[in-house]
N, C-alpha and C. Protein backbone atom coordinates (compact mmCIF):
# COMPACT_ATOMS: atom_id res chain seq x y z
N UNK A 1 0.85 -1.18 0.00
CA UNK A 1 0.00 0.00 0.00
C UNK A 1 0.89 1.24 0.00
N UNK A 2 0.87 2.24 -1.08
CA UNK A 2 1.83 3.51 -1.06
C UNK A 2 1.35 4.24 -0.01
N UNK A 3 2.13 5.10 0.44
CA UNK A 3 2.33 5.94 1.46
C UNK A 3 2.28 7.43 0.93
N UNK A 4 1.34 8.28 1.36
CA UNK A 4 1.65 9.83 1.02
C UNK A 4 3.03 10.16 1.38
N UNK A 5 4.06 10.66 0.84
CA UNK A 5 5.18 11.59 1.50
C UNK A 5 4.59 13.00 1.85
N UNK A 6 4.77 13.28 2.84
CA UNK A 6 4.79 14.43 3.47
C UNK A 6 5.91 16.01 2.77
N UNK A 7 5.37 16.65 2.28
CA UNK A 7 6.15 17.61 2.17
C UNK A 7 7.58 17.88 3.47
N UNK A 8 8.60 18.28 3.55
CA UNK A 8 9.00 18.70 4.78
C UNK A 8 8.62 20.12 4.75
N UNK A 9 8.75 20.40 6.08
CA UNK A 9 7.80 21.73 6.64
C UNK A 9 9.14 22.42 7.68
N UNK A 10 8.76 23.94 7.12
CA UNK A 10 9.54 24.55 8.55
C UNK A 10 8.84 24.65 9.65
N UNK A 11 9.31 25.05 10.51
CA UNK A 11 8.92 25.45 11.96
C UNK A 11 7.71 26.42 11.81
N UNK A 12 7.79 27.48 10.68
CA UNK A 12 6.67 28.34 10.82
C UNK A 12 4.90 27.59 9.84
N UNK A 13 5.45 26.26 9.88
CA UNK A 13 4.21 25.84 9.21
C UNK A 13 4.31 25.34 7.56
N UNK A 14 4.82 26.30 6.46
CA UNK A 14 5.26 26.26 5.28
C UNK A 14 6.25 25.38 4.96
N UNK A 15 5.96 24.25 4.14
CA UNK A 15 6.92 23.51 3.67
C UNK A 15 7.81 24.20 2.69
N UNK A 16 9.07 23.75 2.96
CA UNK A 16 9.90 24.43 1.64
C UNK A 16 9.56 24.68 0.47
N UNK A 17 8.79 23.95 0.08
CA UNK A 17 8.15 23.77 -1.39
C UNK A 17 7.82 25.09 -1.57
N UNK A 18 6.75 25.11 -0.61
CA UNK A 18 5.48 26.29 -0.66
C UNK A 18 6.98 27.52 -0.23
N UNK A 19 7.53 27.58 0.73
CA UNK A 19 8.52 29.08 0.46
C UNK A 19 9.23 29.04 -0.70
N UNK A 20 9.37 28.00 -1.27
CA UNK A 20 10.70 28.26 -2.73
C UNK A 20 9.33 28.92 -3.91
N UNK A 21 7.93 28.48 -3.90
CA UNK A 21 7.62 29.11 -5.20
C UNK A 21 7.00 30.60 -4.22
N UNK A 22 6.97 30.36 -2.97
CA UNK A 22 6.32 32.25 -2.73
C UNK A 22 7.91 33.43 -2.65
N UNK A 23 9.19 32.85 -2.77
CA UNK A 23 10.21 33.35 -2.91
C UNK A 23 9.96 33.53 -4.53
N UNK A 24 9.70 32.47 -5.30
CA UNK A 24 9.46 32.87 -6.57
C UNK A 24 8.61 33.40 -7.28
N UNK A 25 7.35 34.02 -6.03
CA UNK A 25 5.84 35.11 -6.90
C UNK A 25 6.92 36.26 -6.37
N UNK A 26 7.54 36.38 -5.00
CA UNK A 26 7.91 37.71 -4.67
C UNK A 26 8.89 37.95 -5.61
N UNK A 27 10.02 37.62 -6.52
CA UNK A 27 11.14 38.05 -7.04
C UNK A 27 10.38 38.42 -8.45
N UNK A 28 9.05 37.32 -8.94
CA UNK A 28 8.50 37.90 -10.26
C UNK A 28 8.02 39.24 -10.27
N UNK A 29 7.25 39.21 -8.89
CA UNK A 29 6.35 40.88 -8.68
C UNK A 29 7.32 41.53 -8.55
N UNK A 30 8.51 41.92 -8.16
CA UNK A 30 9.86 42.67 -8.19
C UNK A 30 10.37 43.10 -8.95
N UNK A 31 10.59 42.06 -10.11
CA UNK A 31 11.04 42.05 -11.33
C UNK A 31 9.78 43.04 -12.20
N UNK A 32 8.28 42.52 -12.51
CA UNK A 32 7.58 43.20 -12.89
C UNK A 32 7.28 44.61 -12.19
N UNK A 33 7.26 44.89 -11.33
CA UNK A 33 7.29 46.47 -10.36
C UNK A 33 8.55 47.16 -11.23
N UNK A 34 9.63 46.71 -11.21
CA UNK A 34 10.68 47.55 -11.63
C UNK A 34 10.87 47.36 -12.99
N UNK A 35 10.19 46.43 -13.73
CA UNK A 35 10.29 47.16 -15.15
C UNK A 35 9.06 48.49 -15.31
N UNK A 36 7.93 48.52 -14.60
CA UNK A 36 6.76 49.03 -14.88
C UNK A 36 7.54 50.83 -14.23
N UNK A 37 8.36 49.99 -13.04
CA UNK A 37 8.79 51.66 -12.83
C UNK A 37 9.71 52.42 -13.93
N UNK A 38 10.41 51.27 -14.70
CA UNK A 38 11.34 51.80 -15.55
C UNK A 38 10.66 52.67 -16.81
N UNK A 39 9.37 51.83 -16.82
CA UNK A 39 8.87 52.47 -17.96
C UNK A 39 8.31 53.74 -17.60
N UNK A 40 7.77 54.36 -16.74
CA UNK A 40 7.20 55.31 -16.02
C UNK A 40 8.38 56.50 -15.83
N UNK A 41 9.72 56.24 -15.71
CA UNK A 41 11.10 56.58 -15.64
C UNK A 41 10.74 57.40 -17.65
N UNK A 42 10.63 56.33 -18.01
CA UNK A 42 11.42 57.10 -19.80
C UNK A 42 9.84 57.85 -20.03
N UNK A 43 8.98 57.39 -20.03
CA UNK A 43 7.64 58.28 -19.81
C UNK A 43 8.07 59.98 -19.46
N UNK A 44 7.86 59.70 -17.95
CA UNK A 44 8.67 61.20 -17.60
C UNK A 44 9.71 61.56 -18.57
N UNK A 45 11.09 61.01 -18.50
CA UNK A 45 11.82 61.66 -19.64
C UNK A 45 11.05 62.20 -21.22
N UNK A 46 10.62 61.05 -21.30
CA UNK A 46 10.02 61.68 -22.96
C UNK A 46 9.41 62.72 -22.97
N UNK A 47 8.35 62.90 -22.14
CA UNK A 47 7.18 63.90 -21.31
C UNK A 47 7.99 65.19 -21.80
N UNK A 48 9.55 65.17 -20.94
CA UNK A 48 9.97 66.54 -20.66
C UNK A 48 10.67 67.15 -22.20
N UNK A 49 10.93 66.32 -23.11
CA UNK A 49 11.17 66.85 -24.16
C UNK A 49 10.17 66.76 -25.10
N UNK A 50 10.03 68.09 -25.88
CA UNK A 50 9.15 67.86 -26.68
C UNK A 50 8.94 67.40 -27.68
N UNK A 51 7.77 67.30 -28.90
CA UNK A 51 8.04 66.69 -30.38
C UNK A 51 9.00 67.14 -31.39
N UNK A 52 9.53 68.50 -31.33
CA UNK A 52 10.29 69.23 -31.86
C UNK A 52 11.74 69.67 -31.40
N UNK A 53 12.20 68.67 -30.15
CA UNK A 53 13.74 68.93 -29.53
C UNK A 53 13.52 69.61 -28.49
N UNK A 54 12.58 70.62 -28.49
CA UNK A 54 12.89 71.38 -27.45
C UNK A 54 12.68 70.89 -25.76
N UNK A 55 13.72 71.65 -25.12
CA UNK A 55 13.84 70.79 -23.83
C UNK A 55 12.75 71.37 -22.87
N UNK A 56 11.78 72.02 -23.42
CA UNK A 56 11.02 72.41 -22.15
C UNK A 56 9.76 71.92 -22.14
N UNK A 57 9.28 71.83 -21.25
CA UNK A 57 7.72 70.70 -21.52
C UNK A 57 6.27 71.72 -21.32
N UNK A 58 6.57 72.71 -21.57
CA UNK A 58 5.42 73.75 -22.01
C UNK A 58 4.99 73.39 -23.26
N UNK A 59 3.68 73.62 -23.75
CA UNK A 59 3.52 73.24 -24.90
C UNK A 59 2.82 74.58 -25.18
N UNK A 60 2.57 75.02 -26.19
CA UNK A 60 2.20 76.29 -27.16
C UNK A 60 1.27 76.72 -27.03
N UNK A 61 0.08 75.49 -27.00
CA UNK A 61 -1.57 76.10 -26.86
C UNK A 61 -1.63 75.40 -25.15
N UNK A 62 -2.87 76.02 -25.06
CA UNK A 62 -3.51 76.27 -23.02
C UNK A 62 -3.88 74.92 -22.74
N UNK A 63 -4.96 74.34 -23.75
CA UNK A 63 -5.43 72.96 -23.62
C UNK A 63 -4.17 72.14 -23.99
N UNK A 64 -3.19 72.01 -24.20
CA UNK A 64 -2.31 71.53 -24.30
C UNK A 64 -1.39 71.37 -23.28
N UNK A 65 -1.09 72.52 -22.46
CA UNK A 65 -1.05 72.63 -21.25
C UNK A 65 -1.52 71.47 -20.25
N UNK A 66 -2.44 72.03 -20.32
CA UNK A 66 -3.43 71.43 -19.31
C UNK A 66 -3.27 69.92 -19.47
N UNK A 67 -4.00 69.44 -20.91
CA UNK A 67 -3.37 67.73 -20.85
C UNK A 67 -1.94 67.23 -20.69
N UNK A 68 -1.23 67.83 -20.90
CA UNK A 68 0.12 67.41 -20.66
C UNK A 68 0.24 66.86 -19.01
N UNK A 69 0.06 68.21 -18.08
CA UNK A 69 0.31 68.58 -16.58
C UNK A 69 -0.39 67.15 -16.61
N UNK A 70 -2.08 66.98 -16.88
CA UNK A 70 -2.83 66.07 -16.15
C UNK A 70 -2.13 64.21 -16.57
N UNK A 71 -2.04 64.60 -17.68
CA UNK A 71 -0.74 62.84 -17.81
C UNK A 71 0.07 62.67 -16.75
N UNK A 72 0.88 63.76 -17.05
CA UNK A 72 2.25 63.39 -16.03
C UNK A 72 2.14 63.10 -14.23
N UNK A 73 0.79 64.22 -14.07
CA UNK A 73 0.51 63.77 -12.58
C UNK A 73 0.01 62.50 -12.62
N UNK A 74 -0.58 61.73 -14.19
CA UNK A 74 -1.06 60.65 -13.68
C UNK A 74 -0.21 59.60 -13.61
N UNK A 75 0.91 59.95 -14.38
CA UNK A 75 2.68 59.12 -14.56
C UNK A 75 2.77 59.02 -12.64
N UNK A 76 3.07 60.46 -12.30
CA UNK A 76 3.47 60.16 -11.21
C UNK A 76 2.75 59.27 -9.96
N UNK A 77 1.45 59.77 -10.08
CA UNK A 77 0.51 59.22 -9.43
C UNK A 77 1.19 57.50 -9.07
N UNK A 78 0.81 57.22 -10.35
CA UNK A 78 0.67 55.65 -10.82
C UNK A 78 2.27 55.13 -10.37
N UNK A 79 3.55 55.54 -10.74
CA UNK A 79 4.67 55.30 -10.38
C UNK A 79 4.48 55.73 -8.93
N UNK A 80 4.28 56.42 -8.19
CA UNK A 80 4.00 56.44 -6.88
C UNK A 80 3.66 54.57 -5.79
N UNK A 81 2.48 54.47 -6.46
CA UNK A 81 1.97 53.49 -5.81
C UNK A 81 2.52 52.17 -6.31
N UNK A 82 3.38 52.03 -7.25
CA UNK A 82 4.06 50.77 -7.72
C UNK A 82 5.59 51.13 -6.81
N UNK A 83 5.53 52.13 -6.32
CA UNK A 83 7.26 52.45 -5.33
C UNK A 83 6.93 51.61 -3.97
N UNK A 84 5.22 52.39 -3.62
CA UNK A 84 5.10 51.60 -2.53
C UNK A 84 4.97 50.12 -2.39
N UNK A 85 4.18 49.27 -3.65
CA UNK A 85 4.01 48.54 -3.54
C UNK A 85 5.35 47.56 -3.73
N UNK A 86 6.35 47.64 -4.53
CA UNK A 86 7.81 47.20 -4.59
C UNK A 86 7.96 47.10 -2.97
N UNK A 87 8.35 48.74 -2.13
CA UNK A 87 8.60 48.88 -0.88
C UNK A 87 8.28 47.28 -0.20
N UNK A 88 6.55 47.06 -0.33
CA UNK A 88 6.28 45.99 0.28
C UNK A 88 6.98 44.16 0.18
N UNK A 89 7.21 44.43 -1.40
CA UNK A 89 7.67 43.21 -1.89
C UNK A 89 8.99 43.13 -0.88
N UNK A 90 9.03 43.84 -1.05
CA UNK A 90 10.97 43.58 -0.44
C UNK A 90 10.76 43.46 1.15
N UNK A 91 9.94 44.20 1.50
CA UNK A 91 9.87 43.70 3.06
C UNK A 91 9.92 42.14 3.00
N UNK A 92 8.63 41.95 2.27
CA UNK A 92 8.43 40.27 2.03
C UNK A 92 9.43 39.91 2.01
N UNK A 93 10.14 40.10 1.19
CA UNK A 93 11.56 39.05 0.79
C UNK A 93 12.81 39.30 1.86
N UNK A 94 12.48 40.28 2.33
CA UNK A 94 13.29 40.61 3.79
C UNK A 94 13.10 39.66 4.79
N UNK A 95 11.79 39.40 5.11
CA UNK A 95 11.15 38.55 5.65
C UNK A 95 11.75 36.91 5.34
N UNK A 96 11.24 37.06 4.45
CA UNK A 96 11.58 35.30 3.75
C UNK A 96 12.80 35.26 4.51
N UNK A 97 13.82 36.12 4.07
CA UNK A 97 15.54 35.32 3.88
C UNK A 97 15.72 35.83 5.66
N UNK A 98 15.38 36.40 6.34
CA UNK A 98 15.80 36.76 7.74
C UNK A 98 15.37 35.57 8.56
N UNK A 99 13.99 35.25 8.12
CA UNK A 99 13.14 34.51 9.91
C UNK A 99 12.33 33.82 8.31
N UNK A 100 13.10 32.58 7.67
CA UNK A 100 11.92 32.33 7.14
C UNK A 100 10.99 31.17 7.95
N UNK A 101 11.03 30.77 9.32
CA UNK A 101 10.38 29.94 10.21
C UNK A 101 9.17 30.65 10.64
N UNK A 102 9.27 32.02 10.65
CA UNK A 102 8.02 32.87 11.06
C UNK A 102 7.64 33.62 9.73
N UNK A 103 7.87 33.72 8.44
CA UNK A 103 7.30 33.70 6.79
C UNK A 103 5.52 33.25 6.93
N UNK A 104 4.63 33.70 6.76
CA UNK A 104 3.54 33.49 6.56
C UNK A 104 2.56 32.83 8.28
N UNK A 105 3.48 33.69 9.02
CA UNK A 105 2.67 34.04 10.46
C UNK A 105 1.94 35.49 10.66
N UNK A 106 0.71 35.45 10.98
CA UNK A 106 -0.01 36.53 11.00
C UNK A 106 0.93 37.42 11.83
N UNK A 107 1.41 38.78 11.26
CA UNK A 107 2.08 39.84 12.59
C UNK A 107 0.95 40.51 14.05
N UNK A 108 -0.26 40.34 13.52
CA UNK A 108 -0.63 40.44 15.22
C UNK A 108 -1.24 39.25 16.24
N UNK A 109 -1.53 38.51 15.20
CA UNK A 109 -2.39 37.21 15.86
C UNK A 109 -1.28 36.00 16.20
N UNK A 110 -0.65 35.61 15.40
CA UNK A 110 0.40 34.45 15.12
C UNK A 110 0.31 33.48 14.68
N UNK A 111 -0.88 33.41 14.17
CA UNK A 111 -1.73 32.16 13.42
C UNK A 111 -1.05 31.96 12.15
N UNK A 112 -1.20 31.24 11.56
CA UNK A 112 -0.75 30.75 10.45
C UNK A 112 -1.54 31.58 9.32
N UNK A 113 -0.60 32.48 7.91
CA UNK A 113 -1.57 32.91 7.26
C UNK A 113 -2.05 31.56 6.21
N UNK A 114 -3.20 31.18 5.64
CA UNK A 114 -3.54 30.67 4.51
C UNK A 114 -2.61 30.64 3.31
N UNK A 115 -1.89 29.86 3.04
CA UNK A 115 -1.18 29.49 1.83
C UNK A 115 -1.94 30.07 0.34
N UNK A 116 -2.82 29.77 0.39
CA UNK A 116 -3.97 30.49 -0.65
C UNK A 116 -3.70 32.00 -0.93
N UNK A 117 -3.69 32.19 0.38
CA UNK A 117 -3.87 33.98 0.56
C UNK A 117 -2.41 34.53 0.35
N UNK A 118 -1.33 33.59 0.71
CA UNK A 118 -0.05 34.12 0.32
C UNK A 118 0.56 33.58 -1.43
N UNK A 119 -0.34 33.44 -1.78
CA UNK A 119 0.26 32.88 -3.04
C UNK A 119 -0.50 33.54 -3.97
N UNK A 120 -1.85 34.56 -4.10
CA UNK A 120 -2.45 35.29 -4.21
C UNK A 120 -1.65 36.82 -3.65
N UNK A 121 -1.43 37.15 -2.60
CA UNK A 121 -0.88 38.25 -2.41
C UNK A 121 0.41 37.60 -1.53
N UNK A 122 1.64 37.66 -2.13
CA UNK A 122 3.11 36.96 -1.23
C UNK A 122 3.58 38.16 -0.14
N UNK A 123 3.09 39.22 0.06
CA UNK A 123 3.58 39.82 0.71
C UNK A 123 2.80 40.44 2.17
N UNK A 124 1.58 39.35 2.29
CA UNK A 124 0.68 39.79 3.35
C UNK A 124 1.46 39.13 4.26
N UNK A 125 1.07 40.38 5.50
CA UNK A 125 1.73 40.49 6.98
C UNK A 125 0.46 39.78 7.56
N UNK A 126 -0.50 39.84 7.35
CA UNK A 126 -1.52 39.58 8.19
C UNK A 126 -2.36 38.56 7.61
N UNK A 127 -3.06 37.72 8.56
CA UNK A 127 -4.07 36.51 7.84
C UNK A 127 -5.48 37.29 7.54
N UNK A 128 -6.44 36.92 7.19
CA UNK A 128 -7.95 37.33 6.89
C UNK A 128 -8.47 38.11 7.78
N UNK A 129 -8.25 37.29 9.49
CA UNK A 129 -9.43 38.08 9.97
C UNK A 129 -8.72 39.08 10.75
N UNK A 130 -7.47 39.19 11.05
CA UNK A 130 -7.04 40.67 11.73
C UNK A 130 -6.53 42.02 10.06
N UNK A 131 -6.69 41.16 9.10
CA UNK A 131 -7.09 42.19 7.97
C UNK A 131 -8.27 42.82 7.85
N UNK A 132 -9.09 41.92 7.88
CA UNK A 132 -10.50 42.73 7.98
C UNK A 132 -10.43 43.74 9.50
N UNK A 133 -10.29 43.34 10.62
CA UNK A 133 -10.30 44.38 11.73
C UNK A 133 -9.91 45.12 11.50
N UNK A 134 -8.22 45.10 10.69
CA UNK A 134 -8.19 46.89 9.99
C UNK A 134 -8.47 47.18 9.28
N UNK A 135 -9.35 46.98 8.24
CA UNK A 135 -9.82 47.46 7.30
C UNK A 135 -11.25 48.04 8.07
N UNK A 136 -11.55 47.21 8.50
CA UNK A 136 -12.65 47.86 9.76
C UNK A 136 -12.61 49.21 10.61
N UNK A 137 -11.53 49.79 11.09
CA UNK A 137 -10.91 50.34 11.94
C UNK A 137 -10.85 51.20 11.33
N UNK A 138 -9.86 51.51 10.30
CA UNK A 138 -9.74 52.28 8.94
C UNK A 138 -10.86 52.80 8.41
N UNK A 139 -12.35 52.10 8.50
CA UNK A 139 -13.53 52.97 7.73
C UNK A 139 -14.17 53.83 8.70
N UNK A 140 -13.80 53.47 10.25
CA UNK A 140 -14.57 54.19 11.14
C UNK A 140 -13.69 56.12 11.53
């Protein structure tokens, strides 16, 4: 009669398996964050020169103006929140390679997060239900 093998498991619950491919969503989302910032990088550059050489990013007519400014805040905008969200990746992966025995332990509860939920988002600190309490907390 065959026998299931058991994954081996660290101390924090996660078998190696499961940390070698959530080491490998966090380095893809890393990789994709920093090309998306790169592109957002030559964006701005292009932005600031114009169609005709010139180095200043005024453009001639008012409405022209105006759409230009409103792109670029939305360049920045958008590169904004892919800085933060990188920021997070790397905590993650800070995480992983420091204490990967405590890798996918809720930070206020200590429960184990859902494998599901970290393989879906690799960089959650928190399991479901002390996420929802702050998200709770946060609307009041």
């Amino acid at each position: 009669m065959p026998t299931k093998s058991k994954a081996k498991t660290t101390k924090g619950g996660l078998s190696k398996k499961q940390l070698t491919h959530l080491e490998k969503r966090l380095l893809e989302e890393r990789a994709r964050v920093m090309k998306e910032l790169g592109y957002y990088d030559e964006s701005f550059n292009s932005s600031l020169q114009a169609s005709d050489g010139d180095l200043s990013s005024y453009s001639f007519h008012m409405a022209d103006q105006g759409t230009d400014a409103m792109e670029r805040e939305k360049a920045f905008l958008f590169a904004s929140q892919e800085g933060r969200y990188l920021w997070h990746v790397n905590q993650a992966l800070r995480r992983l390679y420091q204490t990967p025995d405590k890798f996918g332990k809720c930070e206020q509860c200590g429960e184990d997060i859902l494998f599901e939920r970290l393989d879906a988002l690799p960089h959650a600190r928190l399991c479901i239900k002390c996420k929802a309490k702050e998200e709770d907390g946060k609307r009041r």
